[in-house]
C-alpha atoms as a PDB file:
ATOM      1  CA  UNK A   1       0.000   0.000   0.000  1.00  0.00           C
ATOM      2  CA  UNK A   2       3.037   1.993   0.875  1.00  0.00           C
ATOM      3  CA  UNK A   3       4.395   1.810  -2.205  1.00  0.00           C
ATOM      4  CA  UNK A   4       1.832   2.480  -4.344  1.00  0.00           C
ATOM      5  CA  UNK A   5       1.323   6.078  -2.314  1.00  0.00           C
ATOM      6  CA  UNK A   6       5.161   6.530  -3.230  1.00  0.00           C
ATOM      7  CA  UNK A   7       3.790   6.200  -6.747  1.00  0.00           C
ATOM      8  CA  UNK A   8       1.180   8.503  -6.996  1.00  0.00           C
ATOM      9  CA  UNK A   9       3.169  11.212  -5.516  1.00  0.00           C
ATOM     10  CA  UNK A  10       6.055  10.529  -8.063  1.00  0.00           C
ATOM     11  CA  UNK A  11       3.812  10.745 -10.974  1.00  0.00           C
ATOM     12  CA  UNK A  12       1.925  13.982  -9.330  1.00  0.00           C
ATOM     13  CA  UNK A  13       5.639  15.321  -8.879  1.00  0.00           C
ATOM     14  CA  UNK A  14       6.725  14.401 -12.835  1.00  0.00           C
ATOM     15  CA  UNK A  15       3.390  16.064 -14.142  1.00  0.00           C
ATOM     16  CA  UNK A  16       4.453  19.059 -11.542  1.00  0.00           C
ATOM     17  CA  UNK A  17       8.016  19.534 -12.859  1.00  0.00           C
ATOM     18  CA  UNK A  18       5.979  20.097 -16.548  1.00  0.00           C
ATOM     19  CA  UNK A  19       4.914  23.053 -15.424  1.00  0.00           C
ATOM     20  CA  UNK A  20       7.999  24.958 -14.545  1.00  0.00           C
ATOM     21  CA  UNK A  21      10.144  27.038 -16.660  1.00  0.00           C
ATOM     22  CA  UNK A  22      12.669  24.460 -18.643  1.00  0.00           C
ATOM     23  CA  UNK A  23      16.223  24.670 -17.110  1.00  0.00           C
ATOM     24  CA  UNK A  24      19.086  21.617 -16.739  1.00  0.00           C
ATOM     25  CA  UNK A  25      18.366  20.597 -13.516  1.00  0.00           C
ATOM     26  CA  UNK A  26      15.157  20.182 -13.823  1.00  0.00           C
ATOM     27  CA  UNK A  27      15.238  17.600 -16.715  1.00  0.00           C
ATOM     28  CA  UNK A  28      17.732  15.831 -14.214  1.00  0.00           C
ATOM     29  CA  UNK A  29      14.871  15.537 -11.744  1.00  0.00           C
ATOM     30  CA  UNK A  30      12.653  14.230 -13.971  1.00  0.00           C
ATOM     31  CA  UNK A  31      14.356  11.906 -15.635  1.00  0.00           C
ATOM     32  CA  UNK A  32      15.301  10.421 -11.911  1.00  0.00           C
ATOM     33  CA  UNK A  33      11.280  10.562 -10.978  1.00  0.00           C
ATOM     34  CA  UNK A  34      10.544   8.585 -14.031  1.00  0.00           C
ATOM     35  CA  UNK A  35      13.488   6.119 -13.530  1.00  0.00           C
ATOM     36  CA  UNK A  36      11.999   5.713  -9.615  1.00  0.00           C
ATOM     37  CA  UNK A  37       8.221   5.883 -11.040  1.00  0.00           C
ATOM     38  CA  UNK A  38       9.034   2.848 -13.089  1.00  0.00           C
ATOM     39  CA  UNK A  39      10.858   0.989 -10.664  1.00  0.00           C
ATOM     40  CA  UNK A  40       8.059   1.236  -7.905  1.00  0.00           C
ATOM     41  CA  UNK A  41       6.264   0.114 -10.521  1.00  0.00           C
ATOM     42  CA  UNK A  42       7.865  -3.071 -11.621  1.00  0.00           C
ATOM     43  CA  UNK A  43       8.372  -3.806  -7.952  1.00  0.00           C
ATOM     44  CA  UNK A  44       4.478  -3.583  -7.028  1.00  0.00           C
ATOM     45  CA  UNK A  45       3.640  -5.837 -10.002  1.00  0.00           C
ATOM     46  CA  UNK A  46       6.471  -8.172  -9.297  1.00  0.00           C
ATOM     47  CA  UNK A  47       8.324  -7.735 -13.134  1.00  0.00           C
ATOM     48  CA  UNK A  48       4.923  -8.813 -15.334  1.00  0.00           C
ATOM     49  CA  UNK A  49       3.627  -6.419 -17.341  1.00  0.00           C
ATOM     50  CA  UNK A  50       7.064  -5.594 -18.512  1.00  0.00           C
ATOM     51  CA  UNK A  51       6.037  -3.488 -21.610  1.00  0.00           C
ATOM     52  CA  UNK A  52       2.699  -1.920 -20.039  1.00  0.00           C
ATOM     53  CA  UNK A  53       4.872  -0.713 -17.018  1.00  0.00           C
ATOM     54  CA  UNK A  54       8.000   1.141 -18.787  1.00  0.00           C
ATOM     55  CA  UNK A  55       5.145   2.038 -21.959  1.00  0.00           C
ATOM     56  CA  UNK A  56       2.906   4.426 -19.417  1.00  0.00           C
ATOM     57  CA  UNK A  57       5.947   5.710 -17.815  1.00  0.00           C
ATOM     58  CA  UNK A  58       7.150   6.764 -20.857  1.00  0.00           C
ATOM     59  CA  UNK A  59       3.825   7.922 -21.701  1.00  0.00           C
ATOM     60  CA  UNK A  60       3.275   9.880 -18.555  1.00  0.00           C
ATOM     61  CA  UNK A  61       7.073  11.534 -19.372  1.00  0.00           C
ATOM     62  CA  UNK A  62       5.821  12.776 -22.650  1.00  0.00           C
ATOM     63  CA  UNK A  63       2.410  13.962 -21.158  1.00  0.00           C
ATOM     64  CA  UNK A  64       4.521  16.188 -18.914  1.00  0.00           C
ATOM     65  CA  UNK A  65       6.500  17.263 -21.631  1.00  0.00           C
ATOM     66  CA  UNK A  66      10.233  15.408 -20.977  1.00  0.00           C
ATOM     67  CA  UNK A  67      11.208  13.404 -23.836  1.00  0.00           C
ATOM     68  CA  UNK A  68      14.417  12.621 -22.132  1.00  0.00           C
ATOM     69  CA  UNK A  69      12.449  11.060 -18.779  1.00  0.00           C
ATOM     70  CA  UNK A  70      10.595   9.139 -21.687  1.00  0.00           C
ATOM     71  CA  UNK A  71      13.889   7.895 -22.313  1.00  0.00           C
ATOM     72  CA  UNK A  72      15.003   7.201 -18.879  1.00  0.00           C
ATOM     73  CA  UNK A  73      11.655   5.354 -18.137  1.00  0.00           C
ATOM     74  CA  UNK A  74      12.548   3.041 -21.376  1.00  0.00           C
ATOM     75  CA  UNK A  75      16.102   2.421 -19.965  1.00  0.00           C
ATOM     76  CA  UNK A  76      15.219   1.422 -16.793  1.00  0.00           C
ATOM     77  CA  UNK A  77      12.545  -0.738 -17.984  1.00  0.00           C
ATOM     78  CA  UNK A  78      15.523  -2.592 -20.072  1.00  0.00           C
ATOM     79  CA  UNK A  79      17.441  -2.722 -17.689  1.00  0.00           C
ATOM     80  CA  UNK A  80      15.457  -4.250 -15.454  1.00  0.00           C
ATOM     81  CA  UNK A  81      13.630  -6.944 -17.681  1.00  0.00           C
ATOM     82  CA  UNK A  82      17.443  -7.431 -18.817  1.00  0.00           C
ATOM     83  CA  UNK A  83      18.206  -8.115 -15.140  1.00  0.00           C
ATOM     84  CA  UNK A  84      14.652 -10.110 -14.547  1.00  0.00           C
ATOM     85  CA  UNK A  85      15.228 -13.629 -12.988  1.00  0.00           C
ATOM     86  CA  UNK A  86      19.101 -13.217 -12.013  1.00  0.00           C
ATOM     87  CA  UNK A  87      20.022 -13.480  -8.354  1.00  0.00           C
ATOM     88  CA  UNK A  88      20.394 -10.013  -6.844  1.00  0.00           C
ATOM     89  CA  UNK A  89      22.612 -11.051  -3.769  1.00  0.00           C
ATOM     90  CA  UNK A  90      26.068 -12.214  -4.308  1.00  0.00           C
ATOM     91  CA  UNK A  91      26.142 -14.594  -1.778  1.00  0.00           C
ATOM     92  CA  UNK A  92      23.356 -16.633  -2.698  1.00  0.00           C
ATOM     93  CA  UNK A  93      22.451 -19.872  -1.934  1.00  0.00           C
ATOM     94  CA  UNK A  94      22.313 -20.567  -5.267  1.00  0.00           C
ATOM     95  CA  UNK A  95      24.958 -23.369  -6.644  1.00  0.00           C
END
């Protein structure tokens, strides 16, 4: 439930940073709010819905007018359907 608050207020805060006047940083901060937006994501739906997930990120990017937090949304989601299924502990149990 947590997490899905975390969401909402990440994609209230992309559509937010639309509005303001364009400047470097800001494009910075969105692009990390879409990479975190998409991650919450994937974690609440446990990785299905792979292409849904990073596709309305993306979407939501463009709606707020950041092509490049688009593009950070699609990276992440490769990144992490790239990494889908591998151990994410070093020491695991794992033989």
């Amino acid at each position: 439930m947590l997490i899905k608050t975390y969401v909402s207020l990440l994609a209230f805060q992309l559509v937010m940073l639309g509005t303001l006047a364009a400047s470097p940083w800001q494009q910075v901060v969105q692009m990390l709010t879409c990479s975190g937006f998409t991650l919450l994501l994937w974690v609440t739906l446990d990785g299905r819905l792979a292409l849904p997930v990073t596709a309305g990120a993306a979407g939501l990017a463009l709606a707020a007018g950041s092509p490049a937090a688009a593009l950070a949304a699609g990276a992440t989601g490769l990144i992490l359907f790239l990494l889908k299924g591998k151990p994410s502990c070093v020491e695991s149990s794992a033989p």
